[in-house]
PDB file of N, CA and C in Angstrom:
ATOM      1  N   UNK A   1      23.941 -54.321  47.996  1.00  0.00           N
ATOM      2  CA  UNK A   1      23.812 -55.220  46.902  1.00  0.00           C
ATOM      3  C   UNK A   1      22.334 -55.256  46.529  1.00  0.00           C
ATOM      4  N   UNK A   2      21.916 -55.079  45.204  1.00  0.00           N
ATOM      5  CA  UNK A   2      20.701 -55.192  45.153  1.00  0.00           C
ATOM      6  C   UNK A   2      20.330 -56.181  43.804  1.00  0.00           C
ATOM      7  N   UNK A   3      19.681 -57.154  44.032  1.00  0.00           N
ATOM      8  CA  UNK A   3      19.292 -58.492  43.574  1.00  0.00           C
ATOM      9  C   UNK A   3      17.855 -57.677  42.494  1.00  0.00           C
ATOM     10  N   UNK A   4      17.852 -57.944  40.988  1.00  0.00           N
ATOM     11  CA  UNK A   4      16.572 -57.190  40.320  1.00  0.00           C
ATOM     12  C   UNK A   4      15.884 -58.820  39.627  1.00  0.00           C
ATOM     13  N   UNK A   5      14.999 -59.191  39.385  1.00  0.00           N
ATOM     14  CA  UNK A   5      14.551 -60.334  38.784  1.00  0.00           C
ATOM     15  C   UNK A   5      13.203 -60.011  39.092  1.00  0.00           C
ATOM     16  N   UNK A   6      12.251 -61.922  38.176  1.00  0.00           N
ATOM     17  CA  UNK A   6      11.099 -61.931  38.383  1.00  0.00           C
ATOM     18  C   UNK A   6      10.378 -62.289  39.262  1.00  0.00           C
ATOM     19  N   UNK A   7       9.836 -62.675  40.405  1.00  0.00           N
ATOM     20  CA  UNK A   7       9.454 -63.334  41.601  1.00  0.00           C
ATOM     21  C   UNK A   7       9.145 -64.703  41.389  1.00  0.00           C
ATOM     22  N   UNK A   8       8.940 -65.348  39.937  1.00  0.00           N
ATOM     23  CA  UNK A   8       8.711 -66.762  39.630  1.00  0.00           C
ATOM     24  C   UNK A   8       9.665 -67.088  38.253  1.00  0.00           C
ATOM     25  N   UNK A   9       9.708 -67.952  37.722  1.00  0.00           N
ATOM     26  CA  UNK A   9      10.323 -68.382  36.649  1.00  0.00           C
ATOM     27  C   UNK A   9       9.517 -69.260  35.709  1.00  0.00           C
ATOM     28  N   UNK A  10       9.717 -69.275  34.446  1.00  0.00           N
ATOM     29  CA  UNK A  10       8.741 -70.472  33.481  1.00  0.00           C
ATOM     30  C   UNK A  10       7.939 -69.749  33.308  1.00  0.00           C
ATOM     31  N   UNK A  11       7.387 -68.731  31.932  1.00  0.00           N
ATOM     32  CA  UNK A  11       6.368 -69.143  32.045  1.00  0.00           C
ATOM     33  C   UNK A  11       5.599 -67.705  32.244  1.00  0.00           C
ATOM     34  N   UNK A  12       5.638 -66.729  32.964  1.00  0.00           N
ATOM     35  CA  UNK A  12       5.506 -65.886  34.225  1.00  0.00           C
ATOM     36  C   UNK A  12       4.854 -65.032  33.103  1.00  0.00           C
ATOM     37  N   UNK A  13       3.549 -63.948  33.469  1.00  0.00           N
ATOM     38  CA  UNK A  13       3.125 -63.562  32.386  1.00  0.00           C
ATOM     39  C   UNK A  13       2.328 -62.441  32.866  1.00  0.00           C
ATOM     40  N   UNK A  14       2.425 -61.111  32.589  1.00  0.00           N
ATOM     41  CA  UNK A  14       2.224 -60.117  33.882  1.00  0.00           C
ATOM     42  C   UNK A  14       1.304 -58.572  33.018  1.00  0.00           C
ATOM     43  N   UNK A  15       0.712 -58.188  33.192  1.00  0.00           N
ATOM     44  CA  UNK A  15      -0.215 -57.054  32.821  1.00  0.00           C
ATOM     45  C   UNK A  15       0.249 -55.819  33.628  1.00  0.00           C
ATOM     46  N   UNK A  16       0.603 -54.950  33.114  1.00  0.00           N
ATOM     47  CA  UNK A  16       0.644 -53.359  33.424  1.00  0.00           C
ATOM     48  C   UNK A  16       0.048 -52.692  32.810  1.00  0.00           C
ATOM     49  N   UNK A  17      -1.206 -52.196  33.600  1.00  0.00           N
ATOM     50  CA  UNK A  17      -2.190 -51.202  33.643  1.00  0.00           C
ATOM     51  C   UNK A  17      -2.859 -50.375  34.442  1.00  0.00           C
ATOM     52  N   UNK A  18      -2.956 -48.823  34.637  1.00  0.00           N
ATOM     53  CA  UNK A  18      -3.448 -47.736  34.845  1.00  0.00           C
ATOM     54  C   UNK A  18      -3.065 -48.074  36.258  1.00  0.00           C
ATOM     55  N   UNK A  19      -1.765 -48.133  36.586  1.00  0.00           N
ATOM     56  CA  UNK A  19      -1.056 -47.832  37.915  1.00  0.00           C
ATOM     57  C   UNK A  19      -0.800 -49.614  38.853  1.00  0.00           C
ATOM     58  N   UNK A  20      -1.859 -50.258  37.926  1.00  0.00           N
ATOM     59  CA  UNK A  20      -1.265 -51.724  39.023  1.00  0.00           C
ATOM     60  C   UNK A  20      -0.686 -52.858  38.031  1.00  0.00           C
ATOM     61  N   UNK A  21      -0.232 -53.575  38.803  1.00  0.00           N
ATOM     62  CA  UNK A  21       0.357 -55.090  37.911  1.00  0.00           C
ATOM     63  C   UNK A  21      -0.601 -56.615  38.309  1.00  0.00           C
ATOM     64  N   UNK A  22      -0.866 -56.585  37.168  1.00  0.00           N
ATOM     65  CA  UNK A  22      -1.793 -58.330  37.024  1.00  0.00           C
ATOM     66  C   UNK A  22      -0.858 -59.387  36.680  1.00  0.00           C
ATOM     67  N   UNK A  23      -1.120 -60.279  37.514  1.00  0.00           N
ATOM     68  CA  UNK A  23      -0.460 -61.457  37.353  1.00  0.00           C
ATOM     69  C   UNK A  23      -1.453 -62.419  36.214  1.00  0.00           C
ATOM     70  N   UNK A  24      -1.140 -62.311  35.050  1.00  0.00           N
ATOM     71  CA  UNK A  24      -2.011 -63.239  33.562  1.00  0.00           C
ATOM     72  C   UNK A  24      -1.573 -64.586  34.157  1.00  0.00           C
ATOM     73  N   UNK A  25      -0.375 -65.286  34.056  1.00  0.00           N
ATOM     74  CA  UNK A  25      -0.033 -66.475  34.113  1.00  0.00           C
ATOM     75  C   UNK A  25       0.939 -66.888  35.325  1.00  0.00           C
ATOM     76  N   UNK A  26       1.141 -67.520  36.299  1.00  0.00           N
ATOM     77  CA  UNK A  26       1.990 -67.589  36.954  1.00  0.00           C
ATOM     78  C   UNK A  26       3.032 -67.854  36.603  1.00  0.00           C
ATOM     79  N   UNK A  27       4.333 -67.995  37.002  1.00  0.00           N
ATOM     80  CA  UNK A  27       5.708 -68.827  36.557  1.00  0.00           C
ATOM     81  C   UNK A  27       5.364 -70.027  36.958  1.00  0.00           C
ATOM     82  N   UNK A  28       6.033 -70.975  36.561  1.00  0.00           N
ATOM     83  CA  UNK A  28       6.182 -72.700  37.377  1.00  0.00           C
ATOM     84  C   UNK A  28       6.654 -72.713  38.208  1.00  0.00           C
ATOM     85  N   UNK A  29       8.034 -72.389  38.648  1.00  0.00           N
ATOM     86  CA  UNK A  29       9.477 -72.486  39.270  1.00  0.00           C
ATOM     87  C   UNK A  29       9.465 -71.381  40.420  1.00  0.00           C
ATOM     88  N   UNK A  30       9.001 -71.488  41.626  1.00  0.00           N
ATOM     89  CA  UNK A  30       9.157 -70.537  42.976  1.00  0.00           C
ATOM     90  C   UNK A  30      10.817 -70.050  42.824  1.00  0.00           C
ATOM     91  N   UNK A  31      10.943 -69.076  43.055  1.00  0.00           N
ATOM     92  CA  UNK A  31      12.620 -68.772  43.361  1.00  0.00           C
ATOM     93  C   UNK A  31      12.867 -68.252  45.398  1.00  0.00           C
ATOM     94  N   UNK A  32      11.955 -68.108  45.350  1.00  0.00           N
ATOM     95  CA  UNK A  32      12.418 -67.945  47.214  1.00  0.00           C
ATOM     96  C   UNK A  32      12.094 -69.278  47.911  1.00  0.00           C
ATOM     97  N   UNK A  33      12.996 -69.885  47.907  1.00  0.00           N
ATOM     98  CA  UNK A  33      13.432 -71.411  48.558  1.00  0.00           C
ATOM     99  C   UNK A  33      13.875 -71.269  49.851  1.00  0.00           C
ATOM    100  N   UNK A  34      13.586 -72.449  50.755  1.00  0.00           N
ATOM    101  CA  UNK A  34      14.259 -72.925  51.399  1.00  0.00           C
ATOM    102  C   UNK A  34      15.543 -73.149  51.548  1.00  0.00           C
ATOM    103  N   UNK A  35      15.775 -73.922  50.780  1.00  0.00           N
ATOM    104  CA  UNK A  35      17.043 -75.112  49.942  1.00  0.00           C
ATOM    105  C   UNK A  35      17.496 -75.059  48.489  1.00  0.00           C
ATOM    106  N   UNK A  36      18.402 -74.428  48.750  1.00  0.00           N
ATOM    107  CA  UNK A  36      19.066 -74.253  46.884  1.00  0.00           C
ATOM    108  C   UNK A  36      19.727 -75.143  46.752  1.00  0.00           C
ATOM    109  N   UNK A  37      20.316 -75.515  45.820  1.00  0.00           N
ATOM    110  CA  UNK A  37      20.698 -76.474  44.482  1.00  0.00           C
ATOM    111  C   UNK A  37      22.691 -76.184  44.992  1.00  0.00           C
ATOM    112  N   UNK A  38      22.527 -74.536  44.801  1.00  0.00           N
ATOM    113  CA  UNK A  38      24.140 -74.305  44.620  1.00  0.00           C
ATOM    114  C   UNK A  38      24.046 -72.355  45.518  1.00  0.00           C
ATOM    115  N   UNK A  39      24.864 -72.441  46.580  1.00  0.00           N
ATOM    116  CA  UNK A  39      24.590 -70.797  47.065  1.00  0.00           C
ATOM    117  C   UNK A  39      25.641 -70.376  46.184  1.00  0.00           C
ATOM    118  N   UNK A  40      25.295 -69.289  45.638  1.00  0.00           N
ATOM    119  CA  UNK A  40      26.642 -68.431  45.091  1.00  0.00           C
ATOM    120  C   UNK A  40      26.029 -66.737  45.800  1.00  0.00           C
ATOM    121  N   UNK A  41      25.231 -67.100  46.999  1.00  0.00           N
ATOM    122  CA  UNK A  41      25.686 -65.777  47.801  1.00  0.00           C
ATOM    123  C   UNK A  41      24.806 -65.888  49.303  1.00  0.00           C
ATOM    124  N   UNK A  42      25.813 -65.117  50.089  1.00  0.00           N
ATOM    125  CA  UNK A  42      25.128 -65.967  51.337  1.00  0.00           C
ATOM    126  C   UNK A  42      24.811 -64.782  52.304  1.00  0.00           C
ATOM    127  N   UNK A  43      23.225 -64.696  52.814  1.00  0.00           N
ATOM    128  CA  UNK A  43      22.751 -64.062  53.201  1.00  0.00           C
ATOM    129  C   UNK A  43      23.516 -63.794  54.438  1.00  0.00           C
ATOM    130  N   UNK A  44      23.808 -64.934  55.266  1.00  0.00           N
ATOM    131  CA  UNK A  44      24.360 -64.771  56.573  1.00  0.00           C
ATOM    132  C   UNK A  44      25.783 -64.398  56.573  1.00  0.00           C
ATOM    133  N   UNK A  45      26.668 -64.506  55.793  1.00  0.00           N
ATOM    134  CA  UNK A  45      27.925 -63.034  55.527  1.00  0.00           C
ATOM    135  C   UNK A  45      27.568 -61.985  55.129  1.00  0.00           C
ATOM    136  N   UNK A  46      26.855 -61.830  54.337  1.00  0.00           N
ATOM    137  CA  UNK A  46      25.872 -60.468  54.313  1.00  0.00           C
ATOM    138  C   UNK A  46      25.769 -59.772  55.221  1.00  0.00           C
ATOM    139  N   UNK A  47      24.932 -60.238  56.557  1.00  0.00           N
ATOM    140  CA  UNK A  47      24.686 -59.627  57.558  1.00  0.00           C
ATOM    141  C   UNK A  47      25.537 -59.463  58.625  1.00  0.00           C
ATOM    142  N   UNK A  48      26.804 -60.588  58.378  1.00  0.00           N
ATOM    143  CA  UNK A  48      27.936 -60.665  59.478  1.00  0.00           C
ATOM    144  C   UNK A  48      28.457 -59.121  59.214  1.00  0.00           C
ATOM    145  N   UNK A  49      28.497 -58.951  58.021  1.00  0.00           N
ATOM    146  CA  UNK A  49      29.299 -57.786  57.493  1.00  0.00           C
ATOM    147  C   UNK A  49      28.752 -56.329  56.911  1.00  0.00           C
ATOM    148  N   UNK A  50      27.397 -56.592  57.394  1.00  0.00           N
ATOM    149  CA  UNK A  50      26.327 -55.172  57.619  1.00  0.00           C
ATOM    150  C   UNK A  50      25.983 -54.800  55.927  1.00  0.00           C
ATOM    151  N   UNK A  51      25.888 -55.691  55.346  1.00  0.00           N
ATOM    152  CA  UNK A  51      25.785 -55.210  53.848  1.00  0.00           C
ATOM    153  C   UNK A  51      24.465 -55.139  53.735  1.00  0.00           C
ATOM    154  N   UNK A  52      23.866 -53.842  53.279  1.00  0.00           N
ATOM    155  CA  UNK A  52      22.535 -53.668  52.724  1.00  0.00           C
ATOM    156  C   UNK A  52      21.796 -54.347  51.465  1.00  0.00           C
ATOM    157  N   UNK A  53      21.338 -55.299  51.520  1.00  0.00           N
ATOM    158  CA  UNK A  53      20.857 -56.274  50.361  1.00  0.00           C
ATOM    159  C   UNK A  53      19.385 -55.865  49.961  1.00  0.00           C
ATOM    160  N   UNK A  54      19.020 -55.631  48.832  1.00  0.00           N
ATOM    161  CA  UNK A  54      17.955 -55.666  48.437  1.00  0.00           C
ATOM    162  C   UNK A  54      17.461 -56.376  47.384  1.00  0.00           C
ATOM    163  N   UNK A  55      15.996 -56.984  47.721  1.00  0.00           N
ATOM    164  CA  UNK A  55      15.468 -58.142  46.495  1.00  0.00           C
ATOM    165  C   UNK A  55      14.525 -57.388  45.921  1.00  0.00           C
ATOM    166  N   UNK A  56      14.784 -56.735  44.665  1.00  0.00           N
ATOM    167  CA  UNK A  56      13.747 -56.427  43.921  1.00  0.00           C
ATOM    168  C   UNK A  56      13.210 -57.135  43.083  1.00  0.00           C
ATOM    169  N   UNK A  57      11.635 -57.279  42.449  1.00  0.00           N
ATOM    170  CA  UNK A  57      10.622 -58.193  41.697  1.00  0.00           C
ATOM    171  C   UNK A  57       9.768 -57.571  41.012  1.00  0.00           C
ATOM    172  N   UNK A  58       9.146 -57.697  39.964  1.00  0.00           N
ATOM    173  CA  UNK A  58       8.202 -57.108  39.560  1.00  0.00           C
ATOM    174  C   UNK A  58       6.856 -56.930  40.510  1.00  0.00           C
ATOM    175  N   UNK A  59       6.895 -57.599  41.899  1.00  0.00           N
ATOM    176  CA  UNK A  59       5.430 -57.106  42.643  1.00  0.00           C
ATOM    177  C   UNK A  59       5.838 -57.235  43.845  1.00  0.00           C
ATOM    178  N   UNK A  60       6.967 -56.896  44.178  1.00  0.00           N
ATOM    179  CA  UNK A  60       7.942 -57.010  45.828  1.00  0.00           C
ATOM    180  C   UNK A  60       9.106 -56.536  45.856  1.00  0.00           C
ATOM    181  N   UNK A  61       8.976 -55.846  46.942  1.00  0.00           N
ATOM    182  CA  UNK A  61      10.774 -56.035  47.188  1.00  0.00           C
ATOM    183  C   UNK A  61      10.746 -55.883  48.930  1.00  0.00           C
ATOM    184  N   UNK A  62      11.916 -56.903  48.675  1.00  0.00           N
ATOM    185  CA  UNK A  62      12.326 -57.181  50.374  1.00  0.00           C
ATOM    186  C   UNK A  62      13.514 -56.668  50.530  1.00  0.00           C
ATOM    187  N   UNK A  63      14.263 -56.552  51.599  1.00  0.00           N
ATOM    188  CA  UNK A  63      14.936 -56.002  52.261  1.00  0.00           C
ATOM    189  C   UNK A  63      15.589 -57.122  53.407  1.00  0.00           C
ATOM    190  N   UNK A  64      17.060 -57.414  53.126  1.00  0.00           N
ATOM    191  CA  UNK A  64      17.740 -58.644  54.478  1.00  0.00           C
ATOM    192  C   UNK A  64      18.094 -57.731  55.698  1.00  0.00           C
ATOM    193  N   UNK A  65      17.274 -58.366  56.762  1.00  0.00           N
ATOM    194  CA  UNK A  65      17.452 -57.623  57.772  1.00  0.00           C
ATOM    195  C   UNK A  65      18.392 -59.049  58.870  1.00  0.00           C
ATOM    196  N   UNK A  66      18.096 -58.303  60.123  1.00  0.00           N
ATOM    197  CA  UNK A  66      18.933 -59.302  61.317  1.00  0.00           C
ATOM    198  C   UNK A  66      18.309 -60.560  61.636  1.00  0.00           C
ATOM    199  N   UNK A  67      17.067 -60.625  61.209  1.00  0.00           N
ATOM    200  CA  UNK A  67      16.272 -61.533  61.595  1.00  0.00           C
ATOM    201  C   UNK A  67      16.232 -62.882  60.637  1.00  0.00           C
ATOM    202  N   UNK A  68      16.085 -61.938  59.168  1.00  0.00           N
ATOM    203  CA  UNK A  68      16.032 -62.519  57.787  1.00  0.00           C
ATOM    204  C   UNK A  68      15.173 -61.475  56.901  1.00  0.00           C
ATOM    205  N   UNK A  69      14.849 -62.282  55.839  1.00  0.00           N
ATOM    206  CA  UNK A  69      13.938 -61.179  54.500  1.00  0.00           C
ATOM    207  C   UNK A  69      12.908 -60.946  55.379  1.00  0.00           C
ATOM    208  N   UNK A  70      12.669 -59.633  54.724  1.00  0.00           N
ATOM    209  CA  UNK A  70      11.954 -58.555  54.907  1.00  0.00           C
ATOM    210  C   UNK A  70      10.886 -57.813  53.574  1.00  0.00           C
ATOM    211  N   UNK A  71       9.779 -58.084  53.949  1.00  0.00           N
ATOM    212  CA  UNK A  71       8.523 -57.638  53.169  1.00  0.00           C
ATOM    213  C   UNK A  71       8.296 -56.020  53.331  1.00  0.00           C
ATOM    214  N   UNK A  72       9.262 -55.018  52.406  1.00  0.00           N
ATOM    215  CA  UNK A  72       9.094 -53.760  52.493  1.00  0.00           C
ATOM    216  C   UNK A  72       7.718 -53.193  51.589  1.00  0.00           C
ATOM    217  N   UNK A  73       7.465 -53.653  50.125  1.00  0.00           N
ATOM    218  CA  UNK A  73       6.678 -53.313  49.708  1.00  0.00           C
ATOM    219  C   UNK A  73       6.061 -54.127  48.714  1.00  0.00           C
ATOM    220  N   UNK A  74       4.699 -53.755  48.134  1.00  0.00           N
ATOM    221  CA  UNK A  74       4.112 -54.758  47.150  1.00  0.00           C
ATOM    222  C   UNK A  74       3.416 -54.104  45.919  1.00  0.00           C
ATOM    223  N   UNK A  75       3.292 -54.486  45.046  1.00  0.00           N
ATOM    224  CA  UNK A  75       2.805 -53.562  43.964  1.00  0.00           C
ATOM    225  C   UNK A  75       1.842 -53.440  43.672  1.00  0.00           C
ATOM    226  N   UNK A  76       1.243 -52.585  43.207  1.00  0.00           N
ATOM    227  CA  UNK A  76      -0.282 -51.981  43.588  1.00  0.00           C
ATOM    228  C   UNK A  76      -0.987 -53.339  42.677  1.00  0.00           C
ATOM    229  N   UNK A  77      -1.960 -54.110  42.777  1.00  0.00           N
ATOM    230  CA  UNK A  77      -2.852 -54.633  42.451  1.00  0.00           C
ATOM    231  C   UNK A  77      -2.578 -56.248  42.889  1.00  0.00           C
ATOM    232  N   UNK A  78      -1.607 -56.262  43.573  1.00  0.00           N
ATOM    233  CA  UNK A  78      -1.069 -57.742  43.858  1.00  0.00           C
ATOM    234  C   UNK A  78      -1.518 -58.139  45.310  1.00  0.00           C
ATOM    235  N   UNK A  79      -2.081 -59.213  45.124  1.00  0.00           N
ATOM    236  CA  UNK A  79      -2.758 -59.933  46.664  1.00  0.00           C
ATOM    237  C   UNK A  79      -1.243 -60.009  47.123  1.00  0.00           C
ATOM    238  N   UNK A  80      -1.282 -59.605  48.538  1.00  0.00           N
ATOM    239  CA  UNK A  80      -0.143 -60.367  49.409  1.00  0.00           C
ATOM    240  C   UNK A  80      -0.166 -61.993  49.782  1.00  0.00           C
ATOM    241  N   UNK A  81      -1.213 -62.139  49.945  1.00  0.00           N
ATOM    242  CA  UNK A  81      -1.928 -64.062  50.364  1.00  0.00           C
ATOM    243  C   UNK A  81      -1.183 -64.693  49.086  1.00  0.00           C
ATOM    244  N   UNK A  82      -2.199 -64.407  47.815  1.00  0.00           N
ATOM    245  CA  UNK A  82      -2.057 -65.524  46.798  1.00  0.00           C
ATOM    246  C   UNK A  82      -0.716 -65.369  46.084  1.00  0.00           C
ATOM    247  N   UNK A  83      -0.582 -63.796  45.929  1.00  0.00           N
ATOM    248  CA  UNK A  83       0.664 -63.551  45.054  1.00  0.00           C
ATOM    249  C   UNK A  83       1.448 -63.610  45.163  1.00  0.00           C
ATOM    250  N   UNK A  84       1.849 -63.381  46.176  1.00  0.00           N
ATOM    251  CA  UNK A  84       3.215 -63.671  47.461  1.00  0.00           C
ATOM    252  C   UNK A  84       3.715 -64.694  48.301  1.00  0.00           C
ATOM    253  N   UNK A  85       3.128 -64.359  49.212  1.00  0.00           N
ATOM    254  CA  UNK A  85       3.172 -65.601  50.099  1.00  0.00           C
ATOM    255  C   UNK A  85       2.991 -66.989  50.040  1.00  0.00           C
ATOM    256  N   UNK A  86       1.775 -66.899  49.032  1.00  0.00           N
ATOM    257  CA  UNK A  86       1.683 -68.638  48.309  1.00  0.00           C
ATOM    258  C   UNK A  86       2.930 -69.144  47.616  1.00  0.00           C
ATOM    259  N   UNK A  87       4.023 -68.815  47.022  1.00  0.00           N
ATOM    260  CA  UNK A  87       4.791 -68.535  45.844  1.00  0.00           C
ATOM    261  C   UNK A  87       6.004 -68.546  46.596  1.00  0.00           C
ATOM    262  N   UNK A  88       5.894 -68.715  47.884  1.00  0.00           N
ATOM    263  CA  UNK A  88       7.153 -68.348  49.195  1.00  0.00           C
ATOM    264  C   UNK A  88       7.402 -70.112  49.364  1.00  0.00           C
ATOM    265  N   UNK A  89       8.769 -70.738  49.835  1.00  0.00           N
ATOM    266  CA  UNK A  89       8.635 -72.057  50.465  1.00  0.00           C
ATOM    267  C   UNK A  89       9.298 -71.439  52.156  1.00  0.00           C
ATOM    268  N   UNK A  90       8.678 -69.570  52.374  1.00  0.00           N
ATOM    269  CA  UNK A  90       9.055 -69.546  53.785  1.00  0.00           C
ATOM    270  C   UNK A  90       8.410 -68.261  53.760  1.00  0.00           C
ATOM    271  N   UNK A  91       8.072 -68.329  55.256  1.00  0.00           N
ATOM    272  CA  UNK A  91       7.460 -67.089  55.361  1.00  0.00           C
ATOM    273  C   UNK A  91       7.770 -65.917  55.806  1.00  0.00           C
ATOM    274  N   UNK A  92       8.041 -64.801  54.690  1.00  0.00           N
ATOM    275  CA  UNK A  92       9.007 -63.542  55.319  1.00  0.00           C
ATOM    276  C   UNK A  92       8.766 -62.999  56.141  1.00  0.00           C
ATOM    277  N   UNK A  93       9.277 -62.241  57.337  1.00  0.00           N
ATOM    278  CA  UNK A  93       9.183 -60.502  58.144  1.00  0.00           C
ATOM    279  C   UNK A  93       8.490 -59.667  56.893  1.00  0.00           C
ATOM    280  N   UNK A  94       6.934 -59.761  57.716  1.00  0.00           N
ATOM    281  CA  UNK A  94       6.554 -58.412  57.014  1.00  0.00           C
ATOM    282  C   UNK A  94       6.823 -57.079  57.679  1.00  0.00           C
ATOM    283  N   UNK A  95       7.040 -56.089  57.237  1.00  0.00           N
ATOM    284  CA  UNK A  95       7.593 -54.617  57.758  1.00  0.00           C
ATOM    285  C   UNK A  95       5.855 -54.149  57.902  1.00  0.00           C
ATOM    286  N   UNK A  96       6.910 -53.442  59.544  1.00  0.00           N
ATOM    287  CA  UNK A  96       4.889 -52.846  59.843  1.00  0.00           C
ATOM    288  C   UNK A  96       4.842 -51.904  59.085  1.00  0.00           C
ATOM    289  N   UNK A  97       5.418 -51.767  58.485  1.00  0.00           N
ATOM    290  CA  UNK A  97       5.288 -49.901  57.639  1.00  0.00           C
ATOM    291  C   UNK A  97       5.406 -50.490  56.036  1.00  0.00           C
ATOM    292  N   UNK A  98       4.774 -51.817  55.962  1.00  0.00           N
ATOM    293  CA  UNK A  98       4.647 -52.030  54.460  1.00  0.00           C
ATOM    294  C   UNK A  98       4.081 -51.200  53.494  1.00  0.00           C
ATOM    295  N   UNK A  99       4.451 -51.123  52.303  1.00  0.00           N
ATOM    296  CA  UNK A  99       3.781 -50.222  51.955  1.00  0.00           C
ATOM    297  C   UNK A  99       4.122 -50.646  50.154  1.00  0.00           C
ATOM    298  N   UNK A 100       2.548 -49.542  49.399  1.00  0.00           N
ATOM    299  CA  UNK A 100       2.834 -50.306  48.051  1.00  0.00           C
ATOM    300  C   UNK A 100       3.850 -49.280  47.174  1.00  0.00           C
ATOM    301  N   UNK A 101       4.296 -50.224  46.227  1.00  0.00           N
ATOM    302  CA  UNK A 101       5.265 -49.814  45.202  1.00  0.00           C
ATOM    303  C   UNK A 101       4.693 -48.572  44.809  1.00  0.00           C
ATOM    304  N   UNK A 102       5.408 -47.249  43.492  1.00  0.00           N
ATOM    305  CA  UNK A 102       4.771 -46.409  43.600  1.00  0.00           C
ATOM    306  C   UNK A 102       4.025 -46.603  42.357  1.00  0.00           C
ATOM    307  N   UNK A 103       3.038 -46.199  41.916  1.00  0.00           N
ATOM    308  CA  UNK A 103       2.092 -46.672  41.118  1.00  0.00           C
ATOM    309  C   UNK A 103       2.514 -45.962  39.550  1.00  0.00           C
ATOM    310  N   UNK A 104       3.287 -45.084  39.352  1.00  0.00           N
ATOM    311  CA  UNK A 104       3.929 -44.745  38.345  1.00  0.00           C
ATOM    312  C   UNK A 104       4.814 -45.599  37.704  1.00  0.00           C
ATOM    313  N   UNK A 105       5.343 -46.635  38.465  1.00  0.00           N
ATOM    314  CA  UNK A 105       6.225 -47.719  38.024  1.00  0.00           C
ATOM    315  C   UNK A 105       5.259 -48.695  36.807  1.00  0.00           C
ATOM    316  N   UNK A 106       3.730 -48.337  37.219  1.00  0.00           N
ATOM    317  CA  UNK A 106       2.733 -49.409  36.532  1.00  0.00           C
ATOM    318  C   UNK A 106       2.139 -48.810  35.269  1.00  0.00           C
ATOM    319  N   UNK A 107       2.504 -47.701  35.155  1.00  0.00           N
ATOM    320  CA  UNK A 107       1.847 -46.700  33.736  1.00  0.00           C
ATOM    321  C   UNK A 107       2.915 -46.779  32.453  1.00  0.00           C
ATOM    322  N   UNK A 108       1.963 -46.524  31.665  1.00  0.00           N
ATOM    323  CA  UNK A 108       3.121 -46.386  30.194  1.00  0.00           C
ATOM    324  C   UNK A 108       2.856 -44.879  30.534  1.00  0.00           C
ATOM    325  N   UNK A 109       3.476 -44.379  31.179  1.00  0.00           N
ATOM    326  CA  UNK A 109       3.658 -42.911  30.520  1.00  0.00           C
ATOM    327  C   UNK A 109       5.273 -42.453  31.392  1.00  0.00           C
ATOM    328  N   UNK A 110       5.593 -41.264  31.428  1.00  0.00           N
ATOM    329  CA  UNK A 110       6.541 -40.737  31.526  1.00  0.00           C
ATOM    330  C   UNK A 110       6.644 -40.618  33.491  1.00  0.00           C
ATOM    331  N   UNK A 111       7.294 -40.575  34.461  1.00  0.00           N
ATOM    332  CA  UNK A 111       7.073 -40.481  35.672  1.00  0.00           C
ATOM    333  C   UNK A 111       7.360 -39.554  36.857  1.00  0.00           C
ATOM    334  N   UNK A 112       7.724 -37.949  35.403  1.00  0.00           N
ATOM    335  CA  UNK A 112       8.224 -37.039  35.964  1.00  0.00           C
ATOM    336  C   UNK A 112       9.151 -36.755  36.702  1.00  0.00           C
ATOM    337  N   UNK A 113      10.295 -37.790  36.311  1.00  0.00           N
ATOM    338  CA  UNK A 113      11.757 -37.400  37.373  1.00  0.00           C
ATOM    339  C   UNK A 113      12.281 -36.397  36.772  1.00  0.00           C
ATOM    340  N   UNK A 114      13.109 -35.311  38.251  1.00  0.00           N
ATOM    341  CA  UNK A 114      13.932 -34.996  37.406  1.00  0.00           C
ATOM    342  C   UNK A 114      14.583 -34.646  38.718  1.00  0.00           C
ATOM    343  N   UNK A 115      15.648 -34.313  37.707  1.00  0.00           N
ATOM    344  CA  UNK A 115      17.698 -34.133  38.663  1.00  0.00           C
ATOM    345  C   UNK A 115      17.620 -32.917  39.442  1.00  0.00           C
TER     346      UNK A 115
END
């Protein structure tokens, strides 16, 4: 299952240039909570039932492991401290093999895939 959104809400206001992403404005509204409002999906059947979950963001993506979320990667120009982790109401498993997004994701140009 893979989860695609913004890492904040309200507001949120973001620069892509020459391979990294700037955060212009923050969102208001944290979305990695503690305590939600209403679950309409639950991490811990997830894992009862070995399902590969992924949270993708415009400057993260984690990965639900056995423990809980998981800090796989970050996007090139983004503090982990302020951009991340501040913006958290918990503090993820960072992966020792973190590593950054690929920097072609941050260019206006073309990214050379092919089949």
């Amino acid at each position: 299952m893979i989860f695609c959104g913004t890492f904040t809400a309200g507001g949120l206001k973001v620069k892509v240039s020459n391979g990294t992403l700037t955060i212009l404005t923050e969102g208001k509204f944290n979305k990695f909570l503690k305590k939600v409002g209403q679950v309409t999906f639950s991490g811990a059947y997830a894992r009862q039932h070995h399902q590969q979950v992924l949270y993708i963001t415009e400057r993260a993506v984690f990965e639900l492991g056995e423990q809980g979320l998981i800090l796989t990667e970050i996007a090139p120009g983004v503090n982990l401290e302020t951009d991340i982790l501040a913006h958290m109401d918990f503090k993820p498993i960072i992966s020792s093999s973190l590593k950054q997004m690929d920097a072609r994701i941050f260019k206006d140009e073309l990214m050379g895939l092919t089949l």
